[in-house]
Structure formats: structure tokens, C-alpha cells
Protein backbone atom coordinates (compact mmCIF):
# COMPACT_ATOMS: atom_id res chain seq x y z
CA UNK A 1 0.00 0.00 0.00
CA UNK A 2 0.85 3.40 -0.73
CA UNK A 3 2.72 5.16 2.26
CA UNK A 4 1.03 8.59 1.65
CA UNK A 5 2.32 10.36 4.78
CA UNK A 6 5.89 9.20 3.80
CA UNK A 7 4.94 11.48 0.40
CA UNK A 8 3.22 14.09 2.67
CA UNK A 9 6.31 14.53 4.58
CA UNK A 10 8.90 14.33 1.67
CA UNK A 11 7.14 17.32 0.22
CA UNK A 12 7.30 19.69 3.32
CA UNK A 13 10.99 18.63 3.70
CA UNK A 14 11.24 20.03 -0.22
CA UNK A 15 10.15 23.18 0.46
CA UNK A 16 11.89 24.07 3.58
CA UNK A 17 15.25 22.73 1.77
CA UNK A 18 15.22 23.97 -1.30
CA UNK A 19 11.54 24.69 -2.61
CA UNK A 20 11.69 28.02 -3.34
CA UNK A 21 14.29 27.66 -6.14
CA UNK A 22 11.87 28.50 -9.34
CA UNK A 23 12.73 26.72 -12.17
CA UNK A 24 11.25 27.87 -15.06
CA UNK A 25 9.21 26.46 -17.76
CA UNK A 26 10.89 24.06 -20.47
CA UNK A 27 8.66 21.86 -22.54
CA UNK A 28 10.92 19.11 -21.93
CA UNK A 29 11.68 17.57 -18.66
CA UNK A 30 15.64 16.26 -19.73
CA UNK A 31 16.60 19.37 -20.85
CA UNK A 32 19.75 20.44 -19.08
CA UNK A 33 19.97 24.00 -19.59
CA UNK A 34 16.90 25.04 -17.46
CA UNK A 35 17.17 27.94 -15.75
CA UNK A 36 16.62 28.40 -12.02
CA UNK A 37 16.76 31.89 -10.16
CA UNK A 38 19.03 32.36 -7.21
CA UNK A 39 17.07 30.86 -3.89
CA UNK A 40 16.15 29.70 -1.89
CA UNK A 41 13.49 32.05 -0.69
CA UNK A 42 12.78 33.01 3.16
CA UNK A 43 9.89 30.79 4.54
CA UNK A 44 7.60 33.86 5.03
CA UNK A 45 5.58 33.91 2.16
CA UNK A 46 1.68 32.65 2.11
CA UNK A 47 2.23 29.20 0.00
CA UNK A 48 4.22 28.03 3.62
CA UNK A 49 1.76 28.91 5.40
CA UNK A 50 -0.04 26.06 3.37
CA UNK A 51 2.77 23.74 4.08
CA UNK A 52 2.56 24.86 8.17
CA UNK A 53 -0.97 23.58 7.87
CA UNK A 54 -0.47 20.59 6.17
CA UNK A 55 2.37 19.54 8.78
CA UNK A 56 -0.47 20.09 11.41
CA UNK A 57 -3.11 17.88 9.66
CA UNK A 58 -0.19 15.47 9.91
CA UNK A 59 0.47 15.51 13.66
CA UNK A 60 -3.31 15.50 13.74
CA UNK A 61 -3.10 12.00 11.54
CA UNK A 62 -0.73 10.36 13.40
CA UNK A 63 -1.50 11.23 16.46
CA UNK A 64 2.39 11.34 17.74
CA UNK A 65 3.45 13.61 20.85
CA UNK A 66 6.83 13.46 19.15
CA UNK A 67 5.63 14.83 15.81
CA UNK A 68 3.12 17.28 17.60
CA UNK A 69 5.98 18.58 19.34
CA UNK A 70 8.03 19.29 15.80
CA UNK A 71 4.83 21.30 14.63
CA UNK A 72 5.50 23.32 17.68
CA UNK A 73 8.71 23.95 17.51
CA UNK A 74 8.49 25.00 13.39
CA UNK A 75 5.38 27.24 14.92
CA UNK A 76 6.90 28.96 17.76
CA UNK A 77 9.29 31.60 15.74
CA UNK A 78 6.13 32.60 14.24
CA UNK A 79 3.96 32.94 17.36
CA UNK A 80 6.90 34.85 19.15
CA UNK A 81 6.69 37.50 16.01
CA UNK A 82 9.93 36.80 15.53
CA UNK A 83 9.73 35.74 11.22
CA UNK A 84 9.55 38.83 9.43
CA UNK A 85 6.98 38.94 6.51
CA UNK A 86 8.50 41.93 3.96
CA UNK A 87 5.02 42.20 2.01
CA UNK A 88 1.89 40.46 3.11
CA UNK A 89 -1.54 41.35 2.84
CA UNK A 90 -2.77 39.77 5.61
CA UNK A 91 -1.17 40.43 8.82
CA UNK A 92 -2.08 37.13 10.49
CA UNK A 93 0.60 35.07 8.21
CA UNK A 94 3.12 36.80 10.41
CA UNK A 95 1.52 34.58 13.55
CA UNK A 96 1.74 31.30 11.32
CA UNK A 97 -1.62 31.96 10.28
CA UNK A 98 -3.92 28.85 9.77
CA UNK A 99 -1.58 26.59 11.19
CA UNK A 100 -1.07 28.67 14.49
CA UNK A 101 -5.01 29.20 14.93
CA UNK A 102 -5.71 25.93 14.04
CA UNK A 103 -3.13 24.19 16.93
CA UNK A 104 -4.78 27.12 19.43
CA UNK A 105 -8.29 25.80 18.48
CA UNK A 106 -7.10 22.17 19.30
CA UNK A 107 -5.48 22.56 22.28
CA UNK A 108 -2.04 22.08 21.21
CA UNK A 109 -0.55 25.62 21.58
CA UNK A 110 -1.85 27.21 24.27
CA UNK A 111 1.12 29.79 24.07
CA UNK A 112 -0.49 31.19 20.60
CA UNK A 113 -4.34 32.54 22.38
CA UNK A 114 -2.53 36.41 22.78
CA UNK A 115 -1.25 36.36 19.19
CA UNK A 116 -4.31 34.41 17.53
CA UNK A 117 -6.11 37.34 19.05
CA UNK A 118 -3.92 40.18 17.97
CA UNK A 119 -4.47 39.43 14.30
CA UNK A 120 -8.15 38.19 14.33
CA UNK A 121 -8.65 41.91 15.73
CA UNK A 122 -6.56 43.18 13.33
CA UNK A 123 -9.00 41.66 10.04
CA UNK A 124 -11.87 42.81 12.22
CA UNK A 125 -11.09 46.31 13.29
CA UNK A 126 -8.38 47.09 10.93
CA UNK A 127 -7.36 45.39 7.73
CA UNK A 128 -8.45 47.20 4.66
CA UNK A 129 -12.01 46.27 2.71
CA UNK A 130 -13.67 46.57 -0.10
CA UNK A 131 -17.18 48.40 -0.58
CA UNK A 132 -18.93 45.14 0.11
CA UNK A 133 -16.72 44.49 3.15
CA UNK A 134 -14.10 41.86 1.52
CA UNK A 135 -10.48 41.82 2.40
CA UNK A 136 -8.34 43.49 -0.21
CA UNK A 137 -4.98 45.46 -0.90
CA UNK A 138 -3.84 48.09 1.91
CA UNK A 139 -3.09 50.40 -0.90
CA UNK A 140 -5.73 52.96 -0.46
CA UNK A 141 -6.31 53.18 -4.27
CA UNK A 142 -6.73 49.33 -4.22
CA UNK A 143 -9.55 48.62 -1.84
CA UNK A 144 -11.85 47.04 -4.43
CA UNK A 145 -9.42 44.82 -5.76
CA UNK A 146 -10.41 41.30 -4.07
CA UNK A 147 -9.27 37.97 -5.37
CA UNK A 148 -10.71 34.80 -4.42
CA UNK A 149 -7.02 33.50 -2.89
CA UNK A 150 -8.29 35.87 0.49
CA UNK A 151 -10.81 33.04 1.48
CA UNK A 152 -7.43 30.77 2.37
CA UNK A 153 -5.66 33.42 3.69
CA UNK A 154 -8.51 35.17 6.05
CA UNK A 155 -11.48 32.20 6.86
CA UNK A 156 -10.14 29.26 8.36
CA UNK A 157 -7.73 31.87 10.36
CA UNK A 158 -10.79 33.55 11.90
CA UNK A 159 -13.08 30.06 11.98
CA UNK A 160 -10.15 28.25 13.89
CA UNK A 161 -9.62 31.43 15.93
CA UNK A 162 -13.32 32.09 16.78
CA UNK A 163 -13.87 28.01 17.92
CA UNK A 164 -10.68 28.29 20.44
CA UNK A 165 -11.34 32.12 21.75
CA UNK A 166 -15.03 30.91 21.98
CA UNK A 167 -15.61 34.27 20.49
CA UNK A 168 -18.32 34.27 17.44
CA UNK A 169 -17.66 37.67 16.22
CA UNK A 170 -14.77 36.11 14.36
CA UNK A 171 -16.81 32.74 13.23
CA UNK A 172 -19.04 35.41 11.70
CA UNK A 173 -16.71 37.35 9.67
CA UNK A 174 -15.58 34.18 8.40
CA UNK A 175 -18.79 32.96 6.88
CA UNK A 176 -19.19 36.27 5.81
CA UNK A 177 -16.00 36.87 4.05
CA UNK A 178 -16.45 33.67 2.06
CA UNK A 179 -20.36 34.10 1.27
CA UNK A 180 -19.77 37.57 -0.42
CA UNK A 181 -15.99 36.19 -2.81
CA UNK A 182 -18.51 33.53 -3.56
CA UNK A 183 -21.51 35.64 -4.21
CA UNK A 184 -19.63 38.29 -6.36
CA UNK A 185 -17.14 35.92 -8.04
CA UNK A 186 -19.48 33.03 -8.93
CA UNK A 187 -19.84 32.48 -12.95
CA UNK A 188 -23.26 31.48 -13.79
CA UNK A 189 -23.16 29.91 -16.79
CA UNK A 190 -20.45 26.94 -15.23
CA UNK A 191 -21.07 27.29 -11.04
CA UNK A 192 -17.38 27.68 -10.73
CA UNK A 193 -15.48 30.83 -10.14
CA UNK A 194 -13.84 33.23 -11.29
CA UNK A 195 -10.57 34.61 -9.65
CA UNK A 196 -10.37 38.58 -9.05
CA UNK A 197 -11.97 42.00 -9.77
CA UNK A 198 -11.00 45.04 -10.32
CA UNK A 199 -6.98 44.04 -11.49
CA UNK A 200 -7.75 45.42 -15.00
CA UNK A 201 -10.15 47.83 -14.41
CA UNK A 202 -12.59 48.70 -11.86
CA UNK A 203 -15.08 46.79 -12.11
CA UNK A 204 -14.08 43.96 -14.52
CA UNK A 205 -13.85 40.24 -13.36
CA UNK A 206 -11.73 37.80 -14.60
CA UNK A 207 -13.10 35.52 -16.96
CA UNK A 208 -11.23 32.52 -15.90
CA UNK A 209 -12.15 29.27 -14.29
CA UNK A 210 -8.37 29.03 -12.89
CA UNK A 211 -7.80 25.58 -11.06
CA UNK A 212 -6.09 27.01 -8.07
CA UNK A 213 -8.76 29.75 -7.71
CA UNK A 214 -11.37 27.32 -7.07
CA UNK A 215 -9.09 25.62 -5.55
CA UNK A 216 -8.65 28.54 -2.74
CA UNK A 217 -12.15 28.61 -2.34
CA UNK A 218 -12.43 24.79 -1.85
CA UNK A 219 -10.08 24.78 0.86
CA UNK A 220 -11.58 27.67 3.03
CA UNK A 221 -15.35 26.39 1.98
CA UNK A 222 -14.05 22.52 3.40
CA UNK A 223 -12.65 24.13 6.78
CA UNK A 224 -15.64 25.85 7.40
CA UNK A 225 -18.25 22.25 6.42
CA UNK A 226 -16.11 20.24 8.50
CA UNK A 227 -15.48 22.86 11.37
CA UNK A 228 -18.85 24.58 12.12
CA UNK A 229 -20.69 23.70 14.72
CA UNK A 230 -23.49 21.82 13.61
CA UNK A 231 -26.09 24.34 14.64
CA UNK A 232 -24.33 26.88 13.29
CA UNK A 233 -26.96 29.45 11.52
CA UNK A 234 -24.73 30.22 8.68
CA UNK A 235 -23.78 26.36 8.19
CA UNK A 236 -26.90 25.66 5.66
CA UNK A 237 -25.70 28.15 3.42
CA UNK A 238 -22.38 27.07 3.51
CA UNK A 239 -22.70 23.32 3.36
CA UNK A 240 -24.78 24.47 0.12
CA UNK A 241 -21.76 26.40 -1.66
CA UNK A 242 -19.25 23.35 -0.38
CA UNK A 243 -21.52 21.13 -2.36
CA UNK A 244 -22.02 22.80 -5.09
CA UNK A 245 -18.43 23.53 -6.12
CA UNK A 246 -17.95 20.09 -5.22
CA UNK A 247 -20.16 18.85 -8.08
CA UNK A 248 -19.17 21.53 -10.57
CA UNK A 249 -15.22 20.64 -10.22
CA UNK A 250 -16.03 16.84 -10.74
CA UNK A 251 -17.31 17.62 -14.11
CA UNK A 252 -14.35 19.35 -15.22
CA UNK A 253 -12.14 15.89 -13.88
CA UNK A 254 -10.57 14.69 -16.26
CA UNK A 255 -9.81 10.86 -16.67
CA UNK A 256 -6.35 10.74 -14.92
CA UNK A 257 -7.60 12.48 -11.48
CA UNK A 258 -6.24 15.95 -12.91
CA UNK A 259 -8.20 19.51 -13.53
CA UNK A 260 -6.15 21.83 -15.62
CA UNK A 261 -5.27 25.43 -15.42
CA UNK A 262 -7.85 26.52 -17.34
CA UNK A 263 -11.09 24.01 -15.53
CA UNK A 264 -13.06 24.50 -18.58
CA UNK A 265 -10.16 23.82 -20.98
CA UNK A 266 -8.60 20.52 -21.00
CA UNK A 267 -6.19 21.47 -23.98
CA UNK A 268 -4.90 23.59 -21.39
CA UNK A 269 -2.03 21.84 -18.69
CA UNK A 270 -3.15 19.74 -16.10
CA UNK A 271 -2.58 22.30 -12.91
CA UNK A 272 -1.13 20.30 -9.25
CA UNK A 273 -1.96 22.67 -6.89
CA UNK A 274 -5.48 23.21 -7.72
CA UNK A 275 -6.05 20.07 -8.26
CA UNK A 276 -4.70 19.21 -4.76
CA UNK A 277 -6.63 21.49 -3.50
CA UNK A 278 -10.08 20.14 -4.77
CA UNK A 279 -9.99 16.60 -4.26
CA UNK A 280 -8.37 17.89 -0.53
CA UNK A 281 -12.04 19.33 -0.22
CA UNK A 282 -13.73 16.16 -1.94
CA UNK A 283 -11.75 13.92 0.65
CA UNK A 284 -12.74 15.60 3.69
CA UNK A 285 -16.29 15.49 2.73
CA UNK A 286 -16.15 11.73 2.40
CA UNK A 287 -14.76 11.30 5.56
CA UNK A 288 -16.64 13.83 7.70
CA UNK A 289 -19.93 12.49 6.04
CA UNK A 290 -20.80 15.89 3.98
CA UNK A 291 -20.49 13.38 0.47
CA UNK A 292 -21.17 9.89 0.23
CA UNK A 293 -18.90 6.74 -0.58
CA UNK A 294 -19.81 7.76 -4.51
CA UNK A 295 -17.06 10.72 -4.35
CA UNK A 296 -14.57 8.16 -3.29
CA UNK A 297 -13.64 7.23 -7.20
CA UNK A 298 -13.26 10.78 -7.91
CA UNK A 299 -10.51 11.37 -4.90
CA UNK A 300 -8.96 8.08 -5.59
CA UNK A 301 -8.26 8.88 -9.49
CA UNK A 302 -6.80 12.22 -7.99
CA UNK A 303 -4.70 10.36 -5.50
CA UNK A 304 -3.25 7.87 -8.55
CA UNK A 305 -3.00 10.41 -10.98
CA UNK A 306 -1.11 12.93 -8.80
CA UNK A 307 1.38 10.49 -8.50
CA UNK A 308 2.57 10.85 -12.10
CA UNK A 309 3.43 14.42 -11.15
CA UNK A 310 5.63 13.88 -8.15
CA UNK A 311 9.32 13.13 -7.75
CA UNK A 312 10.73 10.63 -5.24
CA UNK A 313 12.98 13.61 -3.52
CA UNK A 314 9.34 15.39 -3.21
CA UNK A 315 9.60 17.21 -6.34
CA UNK A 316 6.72 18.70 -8.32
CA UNK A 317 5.71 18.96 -11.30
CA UNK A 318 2.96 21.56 -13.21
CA UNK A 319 2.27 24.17 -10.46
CA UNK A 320 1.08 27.53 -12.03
CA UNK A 321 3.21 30.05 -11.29
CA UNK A 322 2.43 33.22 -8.88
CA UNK A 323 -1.25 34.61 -10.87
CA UNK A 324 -3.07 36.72 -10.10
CA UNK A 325 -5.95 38.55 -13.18
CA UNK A 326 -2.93 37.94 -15.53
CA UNK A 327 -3.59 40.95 -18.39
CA UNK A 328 -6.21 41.18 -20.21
CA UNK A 329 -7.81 38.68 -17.70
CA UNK A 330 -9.51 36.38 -20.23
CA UNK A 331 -9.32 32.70 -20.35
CA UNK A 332 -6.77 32.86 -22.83
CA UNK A 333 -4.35 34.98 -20.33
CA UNK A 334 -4.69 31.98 -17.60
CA UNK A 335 -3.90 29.24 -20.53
CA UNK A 336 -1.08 31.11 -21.13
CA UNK A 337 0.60 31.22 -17.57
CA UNK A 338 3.49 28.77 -17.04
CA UNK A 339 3.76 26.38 -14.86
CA UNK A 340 6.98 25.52 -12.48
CA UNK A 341 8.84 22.61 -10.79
CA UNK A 342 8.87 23.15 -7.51
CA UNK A 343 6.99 26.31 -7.31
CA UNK A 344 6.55 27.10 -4.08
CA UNK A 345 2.67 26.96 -4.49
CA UNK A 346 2.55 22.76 -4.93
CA UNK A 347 4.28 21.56 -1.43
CA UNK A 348 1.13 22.14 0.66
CA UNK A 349 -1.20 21.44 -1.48
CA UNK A 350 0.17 18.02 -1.85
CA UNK A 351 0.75 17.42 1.47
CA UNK A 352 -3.07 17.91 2.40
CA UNK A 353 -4.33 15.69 -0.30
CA UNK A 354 -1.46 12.93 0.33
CA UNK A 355 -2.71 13.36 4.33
CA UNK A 356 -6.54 13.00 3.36
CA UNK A 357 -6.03 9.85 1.75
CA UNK A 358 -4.21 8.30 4.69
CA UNK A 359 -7.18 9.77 6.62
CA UNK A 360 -9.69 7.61 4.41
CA UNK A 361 -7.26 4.73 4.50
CA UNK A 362 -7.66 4.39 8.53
CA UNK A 363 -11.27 5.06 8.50
């Protein structure tokens, strides 16, 4: 059988080794004259804070005091303030973000309840919005730019914060964050969603159905459908959104497990990260009961195909590259974007998948 935490932990030792060394796009994978850029790159950027979560759904798996006590001790730099983040959006990465809140919420970092406060107060009271209240830019001239990437970086941080503060105020603006990206960015005509408005002008959105987008909202939609509290008044309305992005995305499968960059465009290059991030959400659904035993073929083609993109030293393969409302924002623009070995966007992804399907293994 498949040791999927041995892959799980292969690719969070890739990115805090040598991850963040980009190597760009060849069309050939034995080409020796691939460029890479100088790296690696400081782990303060948002895609670890993926990874930091993904090592916490691992402790969580195994259940070890020994491996528990490693997700501390990566955590505790971060809780103490002491990583600094030269450009984020959201001040709660600089805590450890979903990772910290989610150990506070569980018990297993008492230490973090001052900081996991500090920066759920700072989205409430302070972080910059949009007219409708979304998370945006801190520029002042970019308030209505929002992008759907803010529901991983803002809802299970204030869900996971809210359930171990016992405070709902911050429960609340996490449902509502995610209800009004969804509302605004939802594309009628497929029931998936678009990525951003307002990058090209003000009030354009992007016509794209970009894997990693939906992927972004998968993730933050699962926390919230497997975290709520089951009489939770927003939990109807979210469970509905889960499931419906759930059913849209498997349509857009294709037959190796893989959705591609563009969801609606197979010509276009089967995307990892996105696709990670989807059957991530399709896995905890099976498990937690939200989607019956039928889903299981879709996550286990996922699980198989992903394989084909992985290295044994934890590399990856096909990871769009940093995108956000590429210019002139059409499909076309998203088709176009390259993808990366080893961008720093695939290591977390695939450790939450890889974990999920050790999850449904045990079950």
C-alpha cells in the first residue's frame, strides 16, 4: 500500500530545503539547460503557510506527541513574532496563520491565544475592505481589488480562531467573508469561479475558471463544512456552496484524477496545486460524512493520478506560477501562464491531499 504520509512529509521537507528555487518552464523535462533563479526564498511567504498547515493535519493524523511537538517547535518563531513577513496582505501570516489558529483551536498551543487574538482583531477592526466588506490590498487606491485566494488566507484563520477564543464575532466574519468572494465571483453559466476584480479595471472580473482559484475557495469552503458547529446558523448556506463547487469541479475531472489550469479547458495543462486542492475538499467530505462513498472514485483517481506528477525527492511537477488577473484577464491569459517545478505553491497542497487519503485509508 501506498505510504502517503511518507509522500506528505517528503514534500514539506522540499520546500523548507530547497523549494523556493523556481525553475522555469521548459517543454521538456531532460533538458539540461533550465534555468533556475538564485534561492532559496525566506519561509515567510503565504504558499508556507499552506505547508505549516499541512504539517499540522499530519500531527493530527498520526497522532504522535513526538511529531506534535516538531509542529510546535516550526510554529513557535512565528507565534513569538519573531519571522519577518516583507510584504503580506494579511497580517495574520506573520503569527503562522492557519496553522497557528488551528493548533490554538485544538489545544495544542496554548502559548499562541494572545497572538491568535492580535491578528483576528486586526481583520476585524483594521485590515483594509472593499465596498462590500471583503479583504483586499492596503493600498488605499486598491480597496476594491479582491481575489478569491483571500478566502485561504482570512477564513479558516478567523473560523479556527473564533472556535478556540469561543468568540463568534470572528466565526461570523468568516462565513461572511467567504459568502460575499462567492456571491460576487461566482460564474453562472459553469457554477465555478472566477478569480479577481478590479486588477484590470474597476469593475471587470476575470473571466477565468483558474484551477487554483477554485481551488482557494475549496479549501476555506471545506474548513468551514467540516469545522462549524453543527447548529451553526450560517452552516446551511455554507454546506450548500461546499456542495455545489464540489459537483461543478467533478465535471471538469478529467480521466487521470487531474483539472487543468484553465477548468473548462482541458487542452490547457493539467494544474497540481489546484487540483490538490479540490480533491483535498472532496476527501474531507467523504470522511466527515458531507459526500457519500460515490465521491470516493473521484478522490482516488486524484490520488493515482497525482502520483505521475511527483518526484521521489518530493519534487513537483505543473504548479502555475504566482497569478493573479494575468492581463487582459480572459481565459486565454490563464492558458497562457506557465507552470513551475517546484513552485513554491505545490508543497502544501500536496501534502493535504497525500494526508486525506491516509485519513480515508484508517477510517
Amino acid at each position: 500500500m501506498m505510504n502517503y504520509l511518507e509522500i506528505a512529509i517528503r514534500a514539506y521537507n522540499k520546500h523548507r530545503e530547497d523549494g523556493a528555487y523556481h525553475r522555469a518552464f521548459v517543454p521538456f523535462f531532460n533538458m539540461d539547460n533550465a534555468p533556475e533563479l538564485p534561492g532559496p526564498a525566506p519561509l515567510n511567504n503565504y504558499p508556507w503557510i499552506v505547508t505549516l498547515h499541512g504539517l499540522t493535519r499530519y500531527a493530527c493524523t498520526t497522532q504522535s506527541e513526538e511529531d506534535f511537538d516538531f509542529v510546535r517547535s516550526e510554529l513557535m518563531p512565528y507565534v513569538k513574532e519573531e519571522i519577518e513577513f516583507t510584504n503580506c496582505n494579511f497580517k495574520n501570516y506573520i503569527c503562522g496563520g492557519n496553522a497557528t489558529a488551528f493548533m490554538f483551536m485544538e489545544g495544542r498551543l496554548p502559548e499562541a491565544m494572545d497572538v491568535v487574538r492580535k491578528y483576528a482583531d486586526e481583520l476585524l477592526y483594521d485590515a483594509p475592505r472593499s465596498k462590500e466588506g471583503i479583504y483586499g490590498k492596503r493600498q488605499p487606491d486598491q480597496l476594491e481589488k479582491i481575489w478569491i485566494d483571500v478566502a485561504f488566507a482570512v477564513c479558516p484563520f478567523l473560523l479556527f480562531a473564533g472556535l478556540g477564543l469561543g468568540e463568534d464575532k470572528y466565526i461570523e466574519e468568516s462565513c461572511q467573508q467567504m459568502i460575499k468572494m462567492y456571491d460576487i465571483l461566482f460564474d453562472e453559466n459553469t457554477s465555478l469561479l472566477h478569480q479577481a476584480r478590479g486588477f484590470i479595471n474597476d469593475d471587470f472580473i476575470t473571466e477565468d475558471c483558474w484551477s487554483r482559484g477554485n481551488g482557494w475557495a475549496m479549501y476555506a469552503l471545506t474548513e468551514l463544512a467540516n469545522y462549524l458547529p453543527a447548529d451553526y446558523p450560517l452552516r446551511p448556506q455554507i454546506e450548500k456552496m461546499y456542495k455545489t463547487l464540489v459537483d461543478v469541479c467533478i465535471k471538469y475531472q478529467d480521466n487521470y484524477g487531474m483539472w487543468h489550469q484553465e477548468m473548462t479547458c482541458k487542452e490547457s495543462f493539467p494544474e497540481t496545486s489546484g487540483t490538490c486542492l479540490i480533491a483535498y475538499g472532496i476527501g474531507v467530505g467523504i470522511e466527515k460524512g458531507l459526500l457519500d462513498q460515490s465521491y470516493k472514485e473521484y478522490f482516488d483517481r486524484t490520488v493515482e493520478g497525482m502520483q505521475t506528477y511527483m518526484s521521489l525527492d518530493g519534487s513537483v511537477f505543473n504548479c502555475c506560477k504566482g497569478c493573479l488577473a494575468p492581463p487582459p484577464g480572459t481565459k486565454e491569459a490563464y492558458i497562457d501562464k506557465e507552470w513551475g517545478l517546484n513552485d513554491v505553491h505545490a508543497f502544501g497542497t500536496v501534502m493535504l491531499l497525500m494526508i486525506q487519503a491516509e485519513r480515508l485509508n484508517r477510517a
